[in-house]
PDB file of N, CA and C in Angstrom:
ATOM      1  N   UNK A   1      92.152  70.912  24.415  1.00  0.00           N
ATOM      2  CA  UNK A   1      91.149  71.830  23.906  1.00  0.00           C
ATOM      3  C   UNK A   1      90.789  72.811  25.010  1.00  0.00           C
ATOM      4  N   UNK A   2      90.417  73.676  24.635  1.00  0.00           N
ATOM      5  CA  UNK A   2      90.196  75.198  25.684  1.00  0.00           C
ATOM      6  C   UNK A   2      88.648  75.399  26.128  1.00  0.00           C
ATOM      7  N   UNK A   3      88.227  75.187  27.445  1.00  0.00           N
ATOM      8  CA  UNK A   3      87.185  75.259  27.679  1.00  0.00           C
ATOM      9  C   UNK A   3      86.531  76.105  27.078  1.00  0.00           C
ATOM     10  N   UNK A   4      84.860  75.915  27.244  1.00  0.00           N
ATOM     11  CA  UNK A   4      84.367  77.240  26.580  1.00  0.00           C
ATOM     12  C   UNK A   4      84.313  78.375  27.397  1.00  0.00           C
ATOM     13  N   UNK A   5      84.406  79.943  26.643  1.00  0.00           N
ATOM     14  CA  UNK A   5      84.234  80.543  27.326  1.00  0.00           C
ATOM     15  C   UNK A   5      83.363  81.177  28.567  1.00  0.00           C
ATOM     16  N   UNK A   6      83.394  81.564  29.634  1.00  0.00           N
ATOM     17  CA  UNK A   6      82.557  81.880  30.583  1.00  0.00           C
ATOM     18  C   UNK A   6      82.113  83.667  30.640  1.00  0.00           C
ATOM     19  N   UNK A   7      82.385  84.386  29.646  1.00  0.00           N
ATOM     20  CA  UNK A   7      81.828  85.809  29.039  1.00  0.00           C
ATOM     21  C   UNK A   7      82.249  86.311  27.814  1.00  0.00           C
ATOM     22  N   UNK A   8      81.836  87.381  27.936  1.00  0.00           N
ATOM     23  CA  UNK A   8      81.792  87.497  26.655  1.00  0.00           C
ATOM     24  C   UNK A   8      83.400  88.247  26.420  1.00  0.00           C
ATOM     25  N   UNK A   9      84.002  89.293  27.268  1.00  0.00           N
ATOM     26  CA  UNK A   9      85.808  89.351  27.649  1.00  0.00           C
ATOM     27  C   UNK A   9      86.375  87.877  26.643  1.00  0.00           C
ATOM     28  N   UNK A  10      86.245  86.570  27.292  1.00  0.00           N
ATOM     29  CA  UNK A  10      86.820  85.924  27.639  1.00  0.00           C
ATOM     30  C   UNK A  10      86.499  85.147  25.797  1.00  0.00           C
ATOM     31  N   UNK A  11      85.247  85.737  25.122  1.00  0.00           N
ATOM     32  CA  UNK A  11      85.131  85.156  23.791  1.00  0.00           C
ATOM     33  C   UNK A  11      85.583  85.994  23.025  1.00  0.00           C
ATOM     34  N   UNK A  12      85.802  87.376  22.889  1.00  0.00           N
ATOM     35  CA  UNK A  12      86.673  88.114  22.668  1.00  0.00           C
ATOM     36  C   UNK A  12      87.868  88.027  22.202  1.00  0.00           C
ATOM     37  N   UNK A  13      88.601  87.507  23.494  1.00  0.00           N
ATOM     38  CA  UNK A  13      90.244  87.542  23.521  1.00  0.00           C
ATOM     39  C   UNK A  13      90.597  85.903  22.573  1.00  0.00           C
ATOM     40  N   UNK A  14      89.353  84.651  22.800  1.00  0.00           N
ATOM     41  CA  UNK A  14      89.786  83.713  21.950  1.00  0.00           C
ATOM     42  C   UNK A  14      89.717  84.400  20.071  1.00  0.00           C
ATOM     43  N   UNK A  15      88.698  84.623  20.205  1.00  0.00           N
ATOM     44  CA  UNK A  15      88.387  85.878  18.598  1.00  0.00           C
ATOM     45  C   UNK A  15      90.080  86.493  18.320  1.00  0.00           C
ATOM     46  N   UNK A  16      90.100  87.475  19.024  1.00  0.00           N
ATOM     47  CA  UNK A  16      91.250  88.185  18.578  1.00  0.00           C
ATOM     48  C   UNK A  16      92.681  86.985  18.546  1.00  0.00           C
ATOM     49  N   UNK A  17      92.483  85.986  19.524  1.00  0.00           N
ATOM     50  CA  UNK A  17      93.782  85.231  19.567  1.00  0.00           C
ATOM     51  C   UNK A  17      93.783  84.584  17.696  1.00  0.00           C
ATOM     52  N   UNK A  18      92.685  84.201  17.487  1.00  0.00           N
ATOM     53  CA  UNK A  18      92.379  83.016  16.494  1.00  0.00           C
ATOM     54  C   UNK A  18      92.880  84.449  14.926  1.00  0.00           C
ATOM     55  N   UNK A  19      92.288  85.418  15.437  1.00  0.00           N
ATOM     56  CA  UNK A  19      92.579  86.466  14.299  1.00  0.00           C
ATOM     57  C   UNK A  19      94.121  86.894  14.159  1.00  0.00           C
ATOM     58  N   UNK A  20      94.998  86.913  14.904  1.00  0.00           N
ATOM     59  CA  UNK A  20      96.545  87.109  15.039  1.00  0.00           C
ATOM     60  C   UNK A  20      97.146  85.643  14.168  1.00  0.00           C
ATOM     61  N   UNK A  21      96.578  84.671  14.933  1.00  0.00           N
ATOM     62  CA  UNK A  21      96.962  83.240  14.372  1.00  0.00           C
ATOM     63  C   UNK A  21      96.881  83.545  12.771  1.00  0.00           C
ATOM     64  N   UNK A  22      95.488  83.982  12.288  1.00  0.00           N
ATOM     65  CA  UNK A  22      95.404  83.462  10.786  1.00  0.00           C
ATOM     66  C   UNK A  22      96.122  84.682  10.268  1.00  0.00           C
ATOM     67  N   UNK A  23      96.494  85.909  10.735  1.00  0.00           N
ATOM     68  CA  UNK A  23      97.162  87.154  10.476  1.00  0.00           C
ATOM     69  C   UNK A  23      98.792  87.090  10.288  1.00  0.00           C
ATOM     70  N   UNK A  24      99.316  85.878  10.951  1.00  0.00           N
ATOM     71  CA  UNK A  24     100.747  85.651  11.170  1.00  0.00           C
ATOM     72  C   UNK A  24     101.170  84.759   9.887  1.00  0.00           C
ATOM     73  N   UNK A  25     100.135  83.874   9.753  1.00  0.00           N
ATOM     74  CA  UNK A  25     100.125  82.622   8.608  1.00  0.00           C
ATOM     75  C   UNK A  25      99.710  83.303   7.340  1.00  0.00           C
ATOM     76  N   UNK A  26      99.075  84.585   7.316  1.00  0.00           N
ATOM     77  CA  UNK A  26      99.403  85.374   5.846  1.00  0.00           C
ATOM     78  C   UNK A  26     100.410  86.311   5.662  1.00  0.00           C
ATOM     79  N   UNK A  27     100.988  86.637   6.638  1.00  0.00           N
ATOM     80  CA  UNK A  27     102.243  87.663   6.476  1.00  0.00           C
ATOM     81  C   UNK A  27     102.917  86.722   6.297  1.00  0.00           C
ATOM     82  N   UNK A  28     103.474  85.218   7.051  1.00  0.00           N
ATOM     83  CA  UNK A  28     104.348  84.512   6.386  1.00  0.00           C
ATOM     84  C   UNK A  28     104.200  84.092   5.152  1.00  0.00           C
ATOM     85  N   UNK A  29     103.206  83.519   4.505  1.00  0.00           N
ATOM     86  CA  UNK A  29     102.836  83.175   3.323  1.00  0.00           C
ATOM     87  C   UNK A  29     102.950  84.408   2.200  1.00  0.00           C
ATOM     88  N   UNK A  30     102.621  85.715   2.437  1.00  0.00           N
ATOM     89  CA  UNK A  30     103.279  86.930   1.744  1.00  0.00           C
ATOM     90  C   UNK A  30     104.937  87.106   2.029  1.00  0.00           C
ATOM     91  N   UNK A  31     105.678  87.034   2.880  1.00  0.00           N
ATOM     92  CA  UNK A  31     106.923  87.070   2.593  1.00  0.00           C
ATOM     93  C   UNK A  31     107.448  85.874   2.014  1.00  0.00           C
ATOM     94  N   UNK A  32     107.122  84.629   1.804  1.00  0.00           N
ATOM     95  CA  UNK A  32     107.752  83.710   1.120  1.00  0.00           C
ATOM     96  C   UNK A  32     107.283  83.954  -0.128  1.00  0.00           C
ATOM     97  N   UNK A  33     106.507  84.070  -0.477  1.00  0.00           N
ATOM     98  CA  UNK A  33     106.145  84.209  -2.043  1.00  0.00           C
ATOM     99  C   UNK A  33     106.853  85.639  -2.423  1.00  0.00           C
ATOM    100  N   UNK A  34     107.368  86.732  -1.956  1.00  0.00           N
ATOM    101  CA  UNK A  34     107.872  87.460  -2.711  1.00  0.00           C
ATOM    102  C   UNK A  34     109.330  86.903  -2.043  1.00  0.00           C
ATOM    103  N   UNK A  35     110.048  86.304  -0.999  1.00  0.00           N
ATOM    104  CA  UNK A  35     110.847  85.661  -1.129  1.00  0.00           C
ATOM    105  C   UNK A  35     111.602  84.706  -2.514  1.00  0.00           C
ATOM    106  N   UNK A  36     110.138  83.932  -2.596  1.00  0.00           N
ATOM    107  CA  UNK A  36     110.437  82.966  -3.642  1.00  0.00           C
ATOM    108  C   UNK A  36     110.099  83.700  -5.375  1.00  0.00           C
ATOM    109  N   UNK A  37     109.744  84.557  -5.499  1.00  0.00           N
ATOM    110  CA  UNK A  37     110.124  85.342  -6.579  1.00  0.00           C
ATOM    111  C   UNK A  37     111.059  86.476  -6.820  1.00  0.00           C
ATOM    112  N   UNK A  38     111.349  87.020  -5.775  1.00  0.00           N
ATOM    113  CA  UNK A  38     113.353  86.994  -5.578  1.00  0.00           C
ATOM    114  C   UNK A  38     114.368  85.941  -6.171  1.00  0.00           C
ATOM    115  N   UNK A  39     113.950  84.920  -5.911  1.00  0.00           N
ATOM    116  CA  UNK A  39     114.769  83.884  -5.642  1.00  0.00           C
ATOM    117  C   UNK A  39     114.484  83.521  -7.337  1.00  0.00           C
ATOM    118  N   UNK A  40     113.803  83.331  -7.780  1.00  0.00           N
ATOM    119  CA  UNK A  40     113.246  83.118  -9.690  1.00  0.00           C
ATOM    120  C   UNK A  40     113.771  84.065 -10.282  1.00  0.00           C
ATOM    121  N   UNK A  41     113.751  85.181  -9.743  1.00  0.00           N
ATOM    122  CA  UNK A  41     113.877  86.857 -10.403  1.00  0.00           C
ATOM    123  C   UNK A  41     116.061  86.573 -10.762  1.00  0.00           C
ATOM    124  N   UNK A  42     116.708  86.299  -9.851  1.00  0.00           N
ATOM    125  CA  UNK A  42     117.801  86.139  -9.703  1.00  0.00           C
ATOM    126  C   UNK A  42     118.659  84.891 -10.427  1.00  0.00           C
ATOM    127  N   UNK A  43     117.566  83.755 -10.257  1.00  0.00           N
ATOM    128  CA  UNK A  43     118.391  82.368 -10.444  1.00  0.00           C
ATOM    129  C   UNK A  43     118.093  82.401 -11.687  1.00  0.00           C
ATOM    130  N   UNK A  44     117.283  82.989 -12.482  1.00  0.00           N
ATOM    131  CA  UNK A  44     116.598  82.865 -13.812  1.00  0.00           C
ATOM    132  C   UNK A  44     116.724  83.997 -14.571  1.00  0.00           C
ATOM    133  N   UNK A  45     117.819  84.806 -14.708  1.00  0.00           N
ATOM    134  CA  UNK A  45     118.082  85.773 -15.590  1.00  0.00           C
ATOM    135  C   UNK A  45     118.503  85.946 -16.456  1.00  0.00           C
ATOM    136  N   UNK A  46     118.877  84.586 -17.433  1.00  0.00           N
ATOM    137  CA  UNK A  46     118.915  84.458 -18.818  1.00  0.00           C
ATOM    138  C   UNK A  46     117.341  83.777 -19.466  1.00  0.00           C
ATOM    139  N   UNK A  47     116.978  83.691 -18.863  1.00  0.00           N
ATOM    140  CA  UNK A  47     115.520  83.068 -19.155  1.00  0.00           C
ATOM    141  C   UNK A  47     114.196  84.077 -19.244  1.00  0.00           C
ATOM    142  N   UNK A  48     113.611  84.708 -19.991  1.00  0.00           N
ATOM    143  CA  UNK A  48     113.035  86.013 -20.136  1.00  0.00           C
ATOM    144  C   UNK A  48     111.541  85.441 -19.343  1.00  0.00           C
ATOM    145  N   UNK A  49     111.247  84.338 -19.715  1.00  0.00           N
ATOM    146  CA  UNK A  49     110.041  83.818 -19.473  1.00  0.00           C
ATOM    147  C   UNK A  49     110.215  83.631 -17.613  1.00  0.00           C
ATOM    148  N   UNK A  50     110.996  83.211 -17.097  1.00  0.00           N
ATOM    149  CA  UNK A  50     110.817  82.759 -15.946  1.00  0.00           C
ATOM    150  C   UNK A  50     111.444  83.932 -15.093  1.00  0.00           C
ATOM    151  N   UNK A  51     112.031  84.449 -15.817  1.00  0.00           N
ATOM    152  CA  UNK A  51     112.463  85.849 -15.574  1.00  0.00           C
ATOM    153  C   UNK A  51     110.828  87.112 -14.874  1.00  0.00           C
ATOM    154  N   UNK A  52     110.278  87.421 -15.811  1.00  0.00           N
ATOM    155  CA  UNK A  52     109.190  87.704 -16.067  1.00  0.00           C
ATOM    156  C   UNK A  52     108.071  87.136 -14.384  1.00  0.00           C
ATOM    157  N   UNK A  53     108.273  85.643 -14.348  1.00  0.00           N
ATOM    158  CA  UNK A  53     107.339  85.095 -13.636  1.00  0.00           C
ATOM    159  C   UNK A  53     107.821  85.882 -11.764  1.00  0.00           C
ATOM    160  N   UNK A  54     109.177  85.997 -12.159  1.00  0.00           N
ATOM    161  CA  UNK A  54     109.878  86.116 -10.416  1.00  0.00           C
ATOM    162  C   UNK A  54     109.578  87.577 -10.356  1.00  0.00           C
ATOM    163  N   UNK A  55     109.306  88.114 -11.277  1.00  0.00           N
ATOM    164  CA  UNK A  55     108.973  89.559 -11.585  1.00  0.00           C
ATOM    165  C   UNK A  55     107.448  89.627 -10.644  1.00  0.00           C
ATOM    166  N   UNK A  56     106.485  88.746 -11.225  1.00  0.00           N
ATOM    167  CA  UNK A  56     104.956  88.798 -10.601  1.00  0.00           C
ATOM    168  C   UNK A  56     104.890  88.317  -9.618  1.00  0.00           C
ATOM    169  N   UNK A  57     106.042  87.292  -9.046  1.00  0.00           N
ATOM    170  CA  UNK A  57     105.922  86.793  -8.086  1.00  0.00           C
ATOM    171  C   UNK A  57     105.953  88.280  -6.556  1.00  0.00           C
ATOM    172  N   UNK A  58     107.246  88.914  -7.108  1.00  0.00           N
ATOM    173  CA  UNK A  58     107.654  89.905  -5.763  1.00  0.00           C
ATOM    174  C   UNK A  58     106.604  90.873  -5.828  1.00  0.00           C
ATOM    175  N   UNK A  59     106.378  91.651  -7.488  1.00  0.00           N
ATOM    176  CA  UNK A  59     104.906  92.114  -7.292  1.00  0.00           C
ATOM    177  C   UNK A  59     104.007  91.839  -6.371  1.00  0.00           C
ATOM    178  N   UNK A  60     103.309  90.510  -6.278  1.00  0.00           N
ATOM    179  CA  UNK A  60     101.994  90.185  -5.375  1.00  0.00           C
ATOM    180  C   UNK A  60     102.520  89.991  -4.119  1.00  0.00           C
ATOM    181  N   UNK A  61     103.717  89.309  -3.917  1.00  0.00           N
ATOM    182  CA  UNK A  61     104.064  89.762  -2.466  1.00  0.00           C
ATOM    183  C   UNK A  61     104.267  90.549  -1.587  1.00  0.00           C
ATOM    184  N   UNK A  62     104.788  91.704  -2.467  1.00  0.00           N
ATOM    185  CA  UNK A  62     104.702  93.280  -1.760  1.00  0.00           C
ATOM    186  C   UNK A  62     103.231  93.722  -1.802  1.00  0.00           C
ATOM    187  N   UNK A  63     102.513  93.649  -3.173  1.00  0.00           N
ATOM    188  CA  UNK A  63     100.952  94.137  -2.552  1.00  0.00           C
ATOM    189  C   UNK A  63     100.699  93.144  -1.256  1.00  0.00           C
ATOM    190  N   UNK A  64     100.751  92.129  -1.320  1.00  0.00           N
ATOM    191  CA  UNK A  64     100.364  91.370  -0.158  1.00  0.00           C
ATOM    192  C   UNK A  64     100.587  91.629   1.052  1.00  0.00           C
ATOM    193  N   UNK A  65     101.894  92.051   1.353  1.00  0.00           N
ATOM    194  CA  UNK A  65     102.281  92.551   2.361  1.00  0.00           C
ATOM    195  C   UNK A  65     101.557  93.719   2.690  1.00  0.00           C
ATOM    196  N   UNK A  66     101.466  94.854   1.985  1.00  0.00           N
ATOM    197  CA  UNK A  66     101.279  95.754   2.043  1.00  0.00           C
ATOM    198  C   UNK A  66      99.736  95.750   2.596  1.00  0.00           C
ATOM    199  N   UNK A  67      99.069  95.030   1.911  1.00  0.00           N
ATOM    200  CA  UNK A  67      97.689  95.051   2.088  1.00  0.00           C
ATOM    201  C   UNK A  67      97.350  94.409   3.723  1.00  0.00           C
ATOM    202  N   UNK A  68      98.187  93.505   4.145  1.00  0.00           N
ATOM    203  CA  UNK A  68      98.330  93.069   5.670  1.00  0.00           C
ATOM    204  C   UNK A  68      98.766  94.196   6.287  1.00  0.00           C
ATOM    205  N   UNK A  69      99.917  94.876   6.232  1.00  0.00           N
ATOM    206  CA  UNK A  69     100.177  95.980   7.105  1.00  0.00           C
ATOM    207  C   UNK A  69      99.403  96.719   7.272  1.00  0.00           C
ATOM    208  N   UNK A  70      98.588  96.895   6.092  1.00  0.00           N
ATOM    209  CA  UNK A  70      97.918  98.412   6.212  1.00  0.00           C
ATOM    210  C   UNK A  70      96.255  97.567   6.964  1.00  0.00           C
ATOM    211  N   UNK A  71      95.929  96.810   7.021  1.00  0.00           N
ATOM    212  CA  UNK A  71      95.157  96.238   8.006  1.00  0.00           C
ATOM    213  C   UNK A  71      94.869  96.283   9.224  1.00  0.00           C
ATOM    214  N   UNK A  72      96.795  95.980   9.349  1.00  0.00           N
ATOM    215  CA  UNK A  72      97.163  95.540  10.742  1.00  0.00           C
ATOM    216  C   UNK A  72      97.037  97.268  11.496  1.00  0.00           C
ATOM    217  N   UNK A  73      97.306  98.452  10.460  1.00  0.00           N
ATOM    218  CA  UNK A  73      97.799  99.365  10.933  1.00  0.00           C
ATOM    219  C   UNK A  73      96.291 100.167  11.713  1.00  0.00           C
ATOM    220  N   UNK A  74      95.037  99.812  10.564  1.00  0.00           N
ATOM    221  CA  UNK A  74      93.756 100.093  10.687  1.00  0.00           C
ATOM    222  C   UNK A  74      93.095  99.212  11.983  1.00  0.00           C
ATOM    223  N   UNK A  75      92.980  98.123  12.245  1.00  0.00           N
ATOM    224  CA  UNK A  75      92.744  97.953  13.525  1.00  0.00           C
ATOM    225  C   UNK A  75      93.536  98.139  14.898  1.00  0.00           C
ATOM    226  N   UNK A  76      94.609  98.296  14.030  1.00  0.00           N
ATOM    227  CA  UNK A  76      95.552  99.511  15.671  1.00  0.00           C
ATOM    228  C   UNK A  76      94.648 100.670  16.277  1.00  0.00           C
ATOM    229  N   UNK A  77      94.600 101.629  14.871  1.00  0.00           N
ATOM    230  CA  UNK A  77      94.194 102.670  14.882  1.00  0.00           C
ATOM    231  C   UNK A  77      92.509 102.395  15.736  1.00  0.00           C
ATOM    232  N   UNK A  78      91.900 101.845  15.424  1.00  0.00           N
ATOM    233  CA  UNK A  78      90.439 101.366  15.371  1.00  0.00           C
ATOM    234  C   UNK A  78      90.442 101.310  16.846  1.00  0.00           C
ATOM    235  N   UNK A  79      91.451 100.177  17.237  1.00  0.00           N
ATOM    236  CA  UNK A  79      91.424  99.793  18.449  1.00  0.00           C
ATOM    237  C   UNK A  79      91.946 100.748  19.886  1.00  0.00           C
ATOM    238  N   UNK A  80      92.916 102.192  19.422  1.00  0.00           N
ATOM    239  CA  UNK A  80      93.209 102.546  19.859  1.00  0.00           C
ATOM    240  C   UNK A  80      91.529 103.772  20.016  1.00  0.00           C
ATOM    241  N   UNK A  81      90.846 103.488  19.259  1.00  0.00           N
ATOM    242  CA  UNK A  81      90.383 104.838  19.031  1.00  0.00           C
ATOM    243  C   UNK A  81      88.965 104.361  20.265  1.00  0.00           C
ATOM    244  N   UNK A  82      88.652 102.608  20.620  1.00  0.00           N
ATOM    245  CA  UNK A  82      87.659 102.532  21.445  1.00  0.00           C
ATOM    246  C   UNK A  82      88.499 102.129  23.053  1.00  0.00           C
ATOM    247  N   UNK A  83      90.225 102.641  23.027  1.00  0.00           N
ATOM    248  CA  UNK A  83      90.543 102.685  24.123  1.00  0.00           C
ATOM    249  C   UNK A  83      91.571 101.205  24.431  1.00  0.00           C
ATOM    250  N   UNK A  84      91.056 100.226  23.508  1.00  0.00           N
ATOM    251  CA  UNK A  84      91.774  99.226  23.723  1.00  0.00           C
ATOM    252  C   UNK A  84      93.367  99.023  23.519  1.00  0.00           C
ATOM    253  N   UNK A  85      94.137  98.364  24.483  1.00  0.00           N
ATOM    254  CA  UNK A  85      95.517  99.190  24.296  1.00  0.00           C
ATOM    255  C   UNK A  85      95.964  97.605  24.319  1.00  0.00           C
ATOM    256  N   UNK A  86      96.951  97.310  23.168  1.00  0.00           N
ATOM    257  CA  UNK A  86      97.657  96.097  22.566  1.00  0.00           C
ATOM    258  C   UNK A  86      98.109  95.035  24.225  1.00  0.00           C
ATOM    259  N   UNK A  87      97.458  94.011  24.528  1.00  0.00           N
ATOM    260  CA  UNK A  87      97.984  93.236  25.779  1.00  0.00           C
ATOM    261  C   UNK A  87      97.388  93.588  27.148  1.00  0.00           C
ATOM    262  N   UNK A  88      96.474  94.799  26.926  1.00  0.00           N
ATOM    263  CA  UNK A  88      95.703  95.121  28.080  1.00  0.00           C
ATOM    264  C   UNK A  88      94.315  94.051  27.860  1.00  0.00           C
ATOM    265  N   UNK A  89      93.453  94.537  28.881  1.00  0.00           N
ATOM    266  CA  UNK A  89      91.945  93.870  28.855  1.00  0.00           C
ATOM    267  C   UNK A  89      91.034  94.542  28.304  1.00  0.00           C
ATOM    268  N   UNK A  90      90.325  93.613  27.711  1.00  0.00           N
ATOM    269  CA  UNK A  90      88.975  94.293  27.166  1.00  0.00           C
ATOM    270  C   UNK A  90      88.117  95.049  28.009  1.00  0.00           C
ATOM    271  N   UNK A  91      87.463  96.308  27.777  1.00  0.00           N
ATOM    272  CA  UNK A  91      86.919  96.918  28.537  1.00  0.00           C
ATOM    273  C   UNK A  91      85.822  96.595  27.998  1.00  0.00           C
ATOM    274  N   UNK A  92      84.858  96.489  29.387  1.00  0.00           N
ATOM    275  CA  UNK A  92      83.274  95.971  29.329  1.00  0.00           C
ATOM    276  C   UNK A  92      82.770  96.895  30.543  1.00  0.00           C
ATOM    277  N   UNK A  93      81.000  97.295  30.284  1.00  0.00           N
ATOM    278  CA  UNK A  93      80.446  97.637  30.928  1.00  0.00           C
ATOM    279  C   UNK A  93      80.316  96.934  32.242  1.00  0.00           C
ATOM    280  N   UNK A  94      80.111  97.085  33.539  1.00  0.00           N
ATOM    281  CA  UNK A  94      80.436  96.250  35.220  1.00  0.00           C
ATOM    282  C   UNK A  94      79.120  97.034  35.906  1.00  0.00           C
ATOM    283  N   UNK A  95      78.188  96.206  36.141  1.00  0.00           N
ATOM    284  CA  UNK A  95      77.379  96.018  37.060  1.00  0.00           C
ATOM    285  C   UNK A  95      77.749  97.052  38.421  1.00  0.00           C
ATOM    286  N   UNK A  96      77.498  97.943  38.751  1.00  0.00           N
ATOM    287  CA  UNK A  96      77.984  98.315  40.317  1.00  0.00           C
ATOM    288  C   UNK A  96      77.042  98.532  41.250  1.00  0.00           C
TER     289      UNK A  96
END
């Protein structure tokens, strides 16, 4: 387990770590589900009904996706816009 943090930098970067984590585990979970309605859409094409289902399946996976990218693309932007640059350090006000 990871000590607690000792500022506020340092609660930050666990924040953003924990936010990538749950960010990675919905882009995978959106490409398997329109994966796996590919995979229905194809194996099931005499079957109108299940046919149909692999149909909604790739549907919600591409919105899904889509709706993650365009997230991912908005706190780029966001982040670029208060200076913060992807793998650098958080910038904080310093005592001098």
């Amino acid at each position: 387990m990871t000590a607690a943090p000792s500022n506020f930098p340092e609660l930050v970067k666990i924040f953003l770590d924990l936010i990538k984590a749950i960010l990675s585990l919905v882009m995978l979970a959106g490409v398997l589900v329109f994966f796996w309605g590919l995979v229905k859409f194809i194996a099931n094409s005499s079957d109108a009904k299940e046919h149909e289902e692999g149909k909604k399946f790739i549907f919600w996976g591409l919105i899904s996706l889509f709706v993650i990218f365009s997230l991912w693309a908005i706190v780029g932007v966001v982040l670029g816009d208060f200076g913060i640059t992807p793998g650098g350090e958080i910038p904080y006000i310093r005592d001098n």
